[in-house]
C-alpha atoms as a PDB file:
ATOM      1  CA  UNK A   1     -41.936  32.105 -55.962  1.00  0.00           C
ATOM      2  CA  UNK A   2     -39.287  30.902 -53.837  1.00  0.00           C
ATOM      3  CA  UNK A   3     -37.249  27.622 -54.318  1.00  0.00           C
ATOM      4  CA  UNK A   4     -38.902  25.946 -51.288  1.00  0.00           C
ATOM      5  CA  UNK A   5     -42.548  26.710 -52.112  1.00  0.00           C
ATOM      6  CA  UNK A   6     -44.744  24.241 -53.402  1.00  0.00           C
ATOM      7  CA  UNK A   7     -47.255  24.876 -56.403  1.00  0.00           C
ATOM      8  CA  UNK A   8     -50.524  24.071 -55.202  1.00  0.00           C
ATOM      9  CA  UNK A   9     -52.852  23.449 -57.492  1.00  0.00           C
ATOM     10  CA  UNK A  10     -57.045  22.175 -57.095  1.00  0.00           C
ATOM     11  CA  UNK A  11     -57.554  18.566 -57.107  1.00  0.00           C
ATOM     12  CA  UNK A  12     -59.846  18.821 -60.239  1.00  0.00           C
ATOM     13  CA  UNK A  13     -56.670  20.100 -61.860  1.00  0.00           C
ATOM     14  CA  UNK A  14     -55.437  16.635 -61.556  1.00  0.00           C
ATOM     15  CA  UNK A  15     -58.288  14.925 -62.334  1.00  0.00           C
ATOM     16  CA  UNK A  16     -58.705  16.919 -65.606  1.00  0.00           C
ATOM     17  CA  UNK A  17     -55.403  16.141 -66.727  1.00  0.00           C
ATOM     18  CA  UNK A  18     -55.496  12.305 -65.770  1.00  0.00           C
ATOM     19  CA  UNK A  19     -58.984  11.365 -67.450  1.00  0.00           C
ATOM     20  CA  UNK A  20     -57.539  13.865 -70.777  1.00  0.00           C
ATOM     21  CA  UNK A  21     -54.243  11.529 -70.309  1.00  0.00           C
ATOM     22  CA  UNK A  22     -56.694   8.369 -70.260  1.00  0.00           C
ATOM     23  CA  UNK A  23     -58.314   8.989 -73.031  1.00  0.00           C
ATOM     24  CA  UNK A  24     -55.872  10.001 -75.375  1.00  0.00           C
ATOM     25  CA  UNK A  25     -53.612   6.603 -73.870  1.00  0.00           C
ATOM     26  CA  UNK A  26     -55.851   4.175 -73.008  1.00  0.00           C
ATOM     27  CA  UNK A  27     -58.528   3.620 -75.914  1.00  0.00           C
ATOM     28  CA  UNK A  28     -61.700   5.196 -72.783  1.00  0.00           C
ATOM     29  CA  UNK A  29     -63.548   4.054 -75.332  1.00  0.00           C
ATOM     30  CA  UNK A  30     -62.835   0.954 -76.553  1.00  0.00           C
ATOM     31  CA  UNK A  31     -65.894  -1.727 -77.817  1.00  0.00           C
ATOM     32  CA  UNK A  32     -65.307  -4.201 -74.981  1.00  0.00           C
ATOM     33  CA  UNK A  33     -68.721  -5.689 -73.463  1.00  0.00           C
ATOM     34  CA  UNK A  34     -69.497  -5.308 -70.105  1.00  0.00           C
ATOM     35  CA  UNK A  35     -68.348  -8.913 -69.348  1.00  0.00           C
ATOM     36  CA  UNK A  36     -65.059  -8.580 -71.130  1.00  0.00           C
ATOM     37  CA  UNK A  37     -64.068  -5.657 -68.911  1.00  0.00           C
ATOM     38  CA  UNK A  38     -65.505  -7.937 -65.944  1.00  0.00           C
ATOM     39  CA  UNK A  39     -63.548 -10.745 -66.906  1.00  0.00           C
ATOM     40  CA  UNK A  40     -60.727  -8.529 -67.569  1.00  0.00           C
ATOM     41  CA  UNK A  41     -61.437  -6.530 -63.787  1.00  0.00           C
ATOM     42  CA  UNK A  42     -61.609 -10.097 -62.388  1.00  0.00           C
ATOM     43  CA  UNK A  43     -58.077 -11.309 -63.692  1.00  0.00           C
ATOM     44  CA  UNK A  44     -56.632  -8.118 -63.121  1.00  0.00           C
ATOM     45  CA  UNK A  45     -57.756  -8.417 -58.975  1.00  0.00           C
ATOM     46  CA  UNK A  46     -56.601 -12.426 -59.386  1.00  0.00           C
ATOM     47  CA  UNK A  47     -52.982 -10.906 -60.221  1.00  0.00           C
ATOM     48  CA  UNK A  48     -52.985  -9.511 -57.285  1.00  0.00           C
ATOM     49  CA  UNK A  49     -54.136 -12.188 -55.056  1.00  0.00           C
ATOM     50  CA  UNK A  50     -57.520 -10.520 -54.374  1.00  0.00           C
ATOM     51  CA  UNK A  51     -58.891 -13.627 -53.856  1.00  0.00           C
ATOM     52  CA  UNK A  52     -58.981 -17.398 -52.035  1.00  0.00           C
ATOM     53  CA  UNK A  53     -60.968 -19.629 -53.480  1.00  0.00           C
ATOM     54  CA  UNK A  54     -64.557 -18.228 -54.086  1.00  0.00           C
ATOM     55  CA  UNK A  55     -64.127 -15.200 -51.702  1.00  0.00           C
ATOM     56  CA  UNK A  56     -64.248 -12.498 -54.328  1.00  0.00           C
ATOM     57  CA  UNK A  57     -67.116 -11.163 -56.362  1.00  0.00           C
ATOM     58  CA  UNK A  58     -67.913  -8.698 -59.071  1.00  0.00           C
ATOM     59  CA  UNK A  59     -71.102  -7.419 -60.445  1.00  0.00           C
ATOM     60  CA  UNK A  60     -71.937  -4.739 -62.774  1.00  0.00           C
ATOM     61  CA  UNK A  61     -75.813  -3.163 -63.151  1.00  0.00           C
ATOM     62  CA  UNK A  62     -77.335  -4.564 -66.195  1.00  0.00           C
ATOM     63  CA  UNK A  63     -79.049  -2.837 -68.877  1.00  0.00           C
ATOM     64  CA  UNK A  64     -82.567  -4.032 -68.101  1.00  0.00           C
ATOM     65  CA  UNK A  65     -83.634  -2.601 -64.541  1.00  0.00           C
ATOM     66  CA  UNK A  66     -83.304  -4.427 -61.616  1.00  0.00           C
ATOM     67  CA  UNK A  67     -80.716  -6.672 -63.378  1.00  0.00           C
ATOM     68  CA  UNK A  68     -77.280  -7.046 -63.003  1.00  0.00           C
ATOM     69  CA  UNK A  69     -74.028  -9.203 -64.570  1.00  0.00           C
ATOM     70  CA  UNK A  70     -72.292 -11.431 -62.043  1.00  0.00           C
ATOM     71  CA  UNK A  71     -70.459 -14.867 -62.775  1.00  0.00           C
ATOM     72  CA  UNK A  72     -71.615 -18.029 -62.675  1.00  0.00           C
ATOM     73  CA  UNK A  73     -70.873 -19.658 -58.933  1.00  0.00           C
ATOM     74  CA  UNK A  74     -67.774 -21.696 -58.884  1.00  0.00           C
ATOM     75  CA  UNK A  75     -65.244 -19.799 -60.398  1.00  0.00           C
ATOM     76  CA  UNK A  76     -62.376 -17.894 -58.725  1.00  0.00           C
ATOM     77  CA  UNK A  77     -61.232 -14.638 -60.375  1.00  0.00           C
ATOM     78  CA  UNK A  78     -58.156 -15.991 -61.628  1.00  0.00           C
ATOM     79  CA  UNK A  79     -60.837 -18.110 -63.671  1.00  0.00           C
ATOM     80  CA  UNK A  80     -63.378 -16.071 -64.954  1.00  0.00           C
ATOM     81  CA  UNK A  81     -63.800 -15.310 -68.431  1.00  0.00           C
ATOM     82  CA  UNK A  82     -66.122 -13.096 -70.211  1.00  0.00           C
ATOM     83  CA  UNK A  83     -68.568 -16.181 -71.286  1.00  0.00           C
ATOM     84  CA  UNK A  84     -68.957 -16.670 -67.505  1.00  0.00           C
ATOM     85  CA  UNK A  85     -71.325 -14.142 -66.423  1.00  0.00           C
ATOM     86  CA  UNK A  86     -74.811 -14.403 -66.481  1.00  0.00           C
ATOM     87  CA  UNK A  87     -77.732 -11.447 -66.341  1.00  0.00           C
ATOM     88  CA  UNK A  88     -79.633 -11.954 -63.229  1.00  0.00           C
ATOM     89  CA  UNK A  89     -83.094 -10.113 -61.984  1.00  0.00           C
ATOM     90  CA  UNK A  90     -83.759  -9.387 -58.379  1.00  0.00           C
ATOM     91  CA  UNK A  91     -84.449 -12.542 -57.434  1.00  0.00           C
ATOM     92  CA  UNK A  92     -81.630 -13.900 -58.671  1.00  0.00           C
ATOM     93  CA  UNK A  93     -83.253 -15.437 -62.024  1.00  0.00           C
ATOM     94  CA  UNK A  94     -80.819 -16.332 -64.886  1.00  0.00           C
ATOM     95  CA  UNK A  95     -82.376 -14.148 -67.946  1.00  0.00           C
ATOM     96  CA  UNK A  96     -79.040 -15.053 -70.175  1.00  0.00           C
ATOM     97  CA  UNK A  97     -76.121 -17.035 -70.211  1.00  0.00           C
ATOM     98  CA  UNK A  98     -76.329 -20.141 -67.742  1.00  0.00           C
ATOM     99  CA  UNK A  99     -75.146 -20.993 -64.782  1.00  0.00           C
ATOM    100  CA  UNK A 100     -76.042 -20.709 -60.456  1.00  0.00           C
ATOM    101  CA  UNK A 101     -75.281 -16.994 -59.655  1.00  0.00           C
ATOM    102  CA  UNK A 102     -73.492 -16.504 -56.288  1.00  0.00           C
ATOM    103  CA  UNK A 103     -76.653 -16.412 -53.675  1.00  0.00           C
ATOM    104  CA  UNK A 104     -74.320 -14.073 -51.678  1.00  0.00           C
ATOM    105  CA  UNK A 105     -74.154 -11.783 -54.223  1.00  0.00           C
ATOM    106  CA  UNK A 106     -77.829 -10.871 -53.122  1.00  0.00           C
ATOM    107  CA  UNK A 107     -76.781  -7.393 -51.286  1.00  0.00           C
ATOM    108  CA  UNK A 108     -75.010  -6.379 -54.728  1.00  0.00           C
ATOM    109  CA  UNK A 109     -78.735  -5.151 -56.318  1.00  0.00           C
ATOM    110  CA  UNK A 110     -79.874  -4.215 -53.047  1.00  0.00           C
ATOM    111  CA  UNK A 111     -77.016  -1.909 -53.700  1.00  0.00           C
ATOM    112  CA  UNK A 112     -77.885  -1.257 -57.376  1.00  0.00           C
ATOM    113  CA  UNK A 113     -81.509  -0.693 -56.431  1.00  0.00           C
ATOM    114  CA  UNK A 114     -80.610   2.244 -53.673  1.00  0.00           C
ATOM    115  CA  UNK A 115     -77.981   4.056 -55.543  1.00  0.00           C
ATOM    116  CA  UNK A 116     -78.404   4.874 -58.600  1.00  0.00           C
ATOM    117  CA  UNK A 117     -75.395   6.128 -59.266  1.00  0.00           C
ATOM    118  CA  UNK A 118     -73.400   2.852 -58.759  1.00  0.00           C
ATOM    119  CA  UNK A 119     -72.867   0.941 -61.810  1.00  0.00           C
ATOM    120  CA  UNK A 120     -70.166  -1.496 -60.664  1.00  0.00           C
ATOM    121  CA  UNK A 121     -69.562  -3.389 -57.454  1.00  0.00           C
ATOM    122  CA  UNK A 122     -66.158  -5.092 -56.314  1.00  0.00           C
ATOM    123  CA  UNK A 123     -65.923  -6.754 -53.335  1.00  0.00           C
ATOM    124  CA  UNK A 124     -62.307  -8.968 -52.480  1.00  0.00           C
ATOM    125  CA  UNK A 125     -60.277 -10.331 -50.023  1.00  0.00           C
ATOM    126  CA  UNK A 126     -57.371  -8.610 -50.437  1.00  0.00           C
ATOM    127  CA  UNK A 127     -54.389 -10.611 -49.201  1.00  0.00           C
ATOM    128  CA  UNK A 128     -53.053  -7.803 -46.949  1.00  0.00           C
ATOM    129  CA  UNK A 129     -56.115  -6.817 -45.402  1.00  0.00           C
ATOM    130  CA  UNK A 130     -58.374 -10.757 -44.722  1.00  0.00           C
END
């Protein structure tokens, strides 16, 4: 191989390597809830000024069906903590925790109901981009 070639090799290479990396780095799989690593997801987004105000949501399927995790309304991301979401049902009915959920968070298990394979939704205003 000459000096100016480049080594090409398949994407999955990379993504192999990077979720081997994760694992052995990052504690994959650690015994955080689902609303810790929300909470944590929501102050991570807050750091980066993903946010003004109430313009920033994040849901995550719940294990019933047709339920999902998604915090109480009021809060910005830079305020959320894991104690702050509540399971909802398709109509938007607390089942635990309390709390209003977001009524605009409606489209998230429309979402959720159509695709399976989702199991988290993020939706932000990033500060480069609104």
């Amino acid at each position: 191989m000459e000096k100016n070639e480049i080594d090409h090799k398949p994407k999955s290479f990379f993504d192999s390597q990077a979720t081997k990396d994760m694992e052995q780095h990052l504690n994959v799989h650690s015994n955080w809830t689902i609303t810790q690593k929300l909470a944590l997801t929501a102050r991570m987004l807050a750091a980066e000024e993903h946010e003004s105000a109430l313009a920033g949501q994040i849901t995550a399927r719940g294990e019933l069906q047709n339920t999902m995790w998604t915090a109480k309304f009021g809060l910005g991301l830079d305020e959320i903590k894991a104690s702050d979401f509540i399971l909802v049902d398709d109509d938007l009915n607390v089942i635990s925790g309390s709390g209003m959920p977001n009524p605009s968070n409606r489209f998230h298990l429309w979402i959720y109901r159509s695709r399976s394979d989702v199991s988290c939704i993020v939706h932000t205003h990033p500060p480069h981009v609104s």
